[in-house]
Protein backbone atom coordinates (compact mmCIF):
# COMPACT_ATOMS: atom_id res chain seq x y z
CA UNK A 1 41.56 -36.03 20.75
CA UNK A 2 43.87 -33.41 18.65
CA UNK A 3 41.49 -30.08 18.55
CA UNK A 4 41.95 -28.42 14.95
CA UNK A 5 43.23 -24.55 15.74
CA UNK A 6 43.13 -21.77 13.98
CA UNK A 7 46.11 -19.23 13.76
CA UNK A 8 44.55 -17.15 16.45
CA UNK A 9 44.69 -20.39 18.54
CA UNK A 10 41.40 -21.02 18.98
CA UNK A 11 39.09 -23.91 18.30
CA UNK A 12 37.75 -23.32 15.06
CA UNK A 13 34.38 -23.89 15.97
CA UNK A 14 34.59 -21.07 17.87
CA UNK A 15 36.54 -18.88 15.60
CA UNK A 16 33.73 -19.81 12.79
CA UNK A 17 31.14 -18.89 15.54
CA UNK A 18 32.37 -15.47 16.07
CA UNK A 19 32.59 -14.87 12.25
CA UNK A 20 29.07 -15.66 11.61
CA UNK A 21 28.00 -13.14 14.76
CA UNK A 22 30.27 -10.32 13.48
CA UNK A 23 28.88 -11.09 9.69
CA UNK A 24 25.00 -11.24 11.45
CA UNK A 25 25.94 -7.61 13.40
CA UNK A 26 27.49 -6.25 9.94
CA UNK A 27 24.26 -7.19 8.30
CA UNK A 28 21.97 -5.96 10.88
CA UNK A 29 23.22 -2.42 11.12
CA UNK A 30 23.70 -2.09 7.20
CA UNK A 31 19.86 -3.29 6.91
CA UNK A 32 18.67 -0.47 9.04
CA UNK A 33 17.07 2.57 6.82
CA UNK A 34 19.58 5.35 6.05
CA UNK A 35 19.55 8.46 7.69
CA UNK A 36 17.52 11.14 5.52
CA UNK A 37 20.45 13.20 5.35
CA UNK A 38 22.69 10.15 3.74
CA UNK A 39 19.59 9.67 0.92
CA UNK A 40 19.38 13.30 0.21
CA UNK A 41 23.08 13.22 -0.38
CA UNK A 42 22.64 10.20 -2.18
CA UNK A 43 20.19 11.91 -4.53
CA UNK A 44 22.13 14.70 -4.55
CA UNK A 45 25.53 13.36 -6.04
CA UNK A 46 23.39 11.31 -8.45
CA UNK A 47 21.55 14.49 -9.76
CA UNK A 48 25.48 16.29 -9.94
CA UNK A 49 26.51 13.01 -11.72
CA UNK A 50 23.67 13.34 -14.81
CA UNK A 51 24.37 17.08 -14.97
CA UNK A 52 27.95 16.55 -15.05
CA UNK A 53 28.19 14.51 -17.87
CA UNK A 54 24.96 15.85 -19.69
CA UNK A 55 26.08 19.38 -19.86
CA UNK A 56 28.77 18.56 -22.12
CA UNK A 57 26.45 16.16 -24.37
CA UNK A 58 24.62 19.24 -24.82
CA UNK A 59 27.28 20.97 -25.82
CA UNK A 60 28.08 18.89 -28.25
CA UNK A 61 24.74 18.40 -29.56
CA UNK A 62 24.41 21.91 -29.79
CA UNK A 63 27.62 22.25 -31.77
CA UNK A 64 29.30 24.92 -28.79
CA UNK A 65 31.92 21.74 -28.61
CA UNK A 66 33.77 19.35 -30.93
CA UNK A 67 31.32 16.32 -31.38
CA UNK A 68 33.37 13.35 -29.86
CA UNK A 69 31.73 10.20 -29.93
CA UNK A 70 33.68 8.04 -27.66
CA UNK A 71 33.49 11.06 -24.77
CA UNK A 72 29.57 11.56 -25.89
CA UNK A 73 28.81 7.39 -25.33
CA UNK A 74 31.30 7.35 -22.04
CA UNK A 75 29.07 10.15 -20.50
CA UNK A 76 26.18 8.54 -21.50
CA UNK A 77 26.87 5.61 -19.78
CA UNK A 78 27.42 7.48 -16.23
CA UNK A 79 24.01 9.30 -16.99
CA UNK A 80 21.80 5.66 -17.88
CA UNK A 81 23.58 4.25 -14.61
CA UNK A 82 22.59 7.32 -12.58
CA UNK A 83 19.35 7.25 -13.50
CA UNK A 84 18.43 3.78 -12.17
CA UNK A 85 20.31 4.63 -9.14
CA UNK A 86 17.89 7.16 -8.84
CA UNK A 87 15.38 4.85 -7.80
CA UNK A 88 16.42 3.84 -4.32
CA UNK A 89 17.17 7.64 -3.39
CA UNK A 90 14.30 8.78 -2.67
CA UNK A 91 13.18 6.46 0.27
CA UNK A 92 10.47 7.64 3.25
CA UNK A 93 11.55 9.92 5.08
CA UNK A 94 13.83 11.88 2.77
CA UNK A 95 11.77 14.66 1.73
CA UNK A 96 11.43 18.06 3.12
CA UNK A 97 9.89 16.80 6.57
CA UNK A 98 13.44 15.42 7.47
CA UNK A 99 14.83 19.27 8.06
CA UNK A 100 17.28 18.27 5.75
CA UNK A 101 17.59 21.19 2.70
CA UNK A 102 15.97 19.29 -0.44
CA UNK A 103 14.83 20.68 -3.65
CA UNK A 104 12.58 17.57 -3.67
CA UNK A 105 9.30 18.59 -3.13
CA UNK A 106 6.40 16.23 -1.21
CA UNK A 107 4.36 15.54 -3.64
CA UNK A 108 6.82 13.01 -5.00
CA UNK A 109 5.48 10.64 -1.70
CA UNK A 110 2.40 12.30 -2.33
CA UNK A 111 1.81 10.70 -5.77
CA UNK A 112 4.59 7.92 -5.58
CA UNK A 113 2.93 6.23 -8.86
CA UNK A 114 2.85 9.44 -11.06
CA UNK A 115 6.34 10.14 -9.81
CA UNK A 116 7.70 6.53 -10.39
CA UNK A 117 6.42 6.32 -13.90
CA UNK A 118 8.20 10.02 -14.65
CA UNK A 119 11.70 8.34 -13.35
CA UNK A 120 11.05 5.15 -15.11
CA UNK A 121 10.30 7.87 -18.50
CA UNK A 122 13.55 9.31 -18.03
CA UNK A 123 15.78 5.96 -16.92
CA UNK A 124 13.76 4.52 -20.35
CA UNK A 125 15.27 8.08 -22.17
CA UNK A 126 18.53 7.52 -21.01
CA UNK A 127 19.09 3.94 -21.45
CA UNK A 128 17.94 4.97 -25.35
CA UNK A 129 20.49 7.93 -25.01
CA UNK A 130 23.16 5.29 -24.31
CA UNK A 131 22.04 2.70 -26.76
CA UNK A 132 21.95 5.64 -29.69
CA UNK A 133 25.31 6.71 -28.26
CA UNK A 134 26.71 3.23 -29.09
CA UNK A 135 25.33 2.47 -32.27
CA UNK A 136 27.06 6.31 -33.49
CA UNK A 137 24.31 7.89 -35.39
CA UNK A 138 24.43 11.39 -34.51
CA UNK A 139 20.59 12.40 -35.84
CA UNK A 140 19.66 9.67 -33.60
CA UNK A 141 22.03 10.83 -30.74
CA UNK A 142 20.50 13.89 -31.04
CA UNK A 143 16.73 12.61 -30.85
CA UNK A 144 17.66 10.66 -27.99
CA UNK A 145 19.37 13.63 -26.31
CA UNK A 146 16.15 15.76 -26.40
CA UNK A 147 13.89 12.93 -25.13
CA UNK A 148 15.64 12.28 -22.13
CA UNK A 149 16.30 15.87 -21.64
CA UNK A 150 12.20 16.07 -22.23
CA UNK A 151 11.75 13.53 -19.57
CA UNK A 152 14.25 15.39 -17.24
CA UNK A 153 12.03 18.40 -17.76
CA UNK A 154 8.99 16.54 -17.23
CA UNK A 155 9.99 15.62 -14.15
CA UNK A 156 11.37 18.81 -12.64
CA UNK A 157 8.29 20.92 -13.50
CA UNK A 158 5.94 18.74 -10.71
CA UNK A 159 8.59 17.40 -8.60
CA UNK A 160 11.40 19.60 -8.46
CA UNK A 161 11.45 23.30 -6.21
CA UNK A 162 13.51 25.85 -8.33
């Protein structure tokens, strides 16, 4: 009976065997909770991301810088896409008791509901941001700029260490 090799030259039963177990010890380390350091600097990039782009918004809403509207809707797009990555950075663990330097403070595990809704307020705020961004009204723009720099506010006076 001719056996059907691979280009290894093994049986490819067995090459298929030692696929799956290298795909099954891949998925098995990767399911294991991040370290707190790797979700702090998680949250941290994704905080340097919205301010990145939303300092210049403000700029331009504020009239300091030429109003550009394809810049203004690119940068809102990064800032809507940070914000619901936002939502799997701050896992257990992750907060100041993980002797990793945080500006988040505890009472976001503390009050996870009250803290979820106040991210979900400013993801909302973006997303609208993006949306008014798109459609090119700059009155609206502007509206939609304050609210979701409102609901950044909102969330840095309770959750946020200065």
């Amino acid at each position: 009976m001719l056996r059907e090799l691979n280009p290894f030259g093994q049986p490819m039963r067995k090459l298929a065997a030692t696929i799956f177990a290298a795909i099954i010890g891949v998925t098995s380390v990767s399911a294991q909770a991040p370290e707190p350091e790797d979700v702090i600097g998680y949250r941290q990039s994704l905080f340097k991301t919205v301010m990145w782009n939303f300092a210049p918004m403000g700029a331009m809403v504020r009239g300091v810088k030429p109003w550009d509207a394809v810049e203004f809707k690119r940068r809102s797009v990064a800032v809507a896409f940070a914000a619901v990555q936002l939502e799997e950075a701050f896992s257990s663990g992750s907060g100041t008791e993980s002797g990793v330097v945080t500006d988040a403070l505890s009472v976001i595990w503390a009050d996870p509901a009250d803290f979820k809704a106040k991210l979900r307020d400013f993801q909302r705020a973006s997303n609208a941001l993006r949306v008014a961004a798109t459609l090119g009204d700059q009155d609206a723009v502007k509206r939609a700029f304050d609210d979701t720099r409102n609901a950044c506010k909102g969330c840095h006076q309770k959750y946020r260490a200065d």
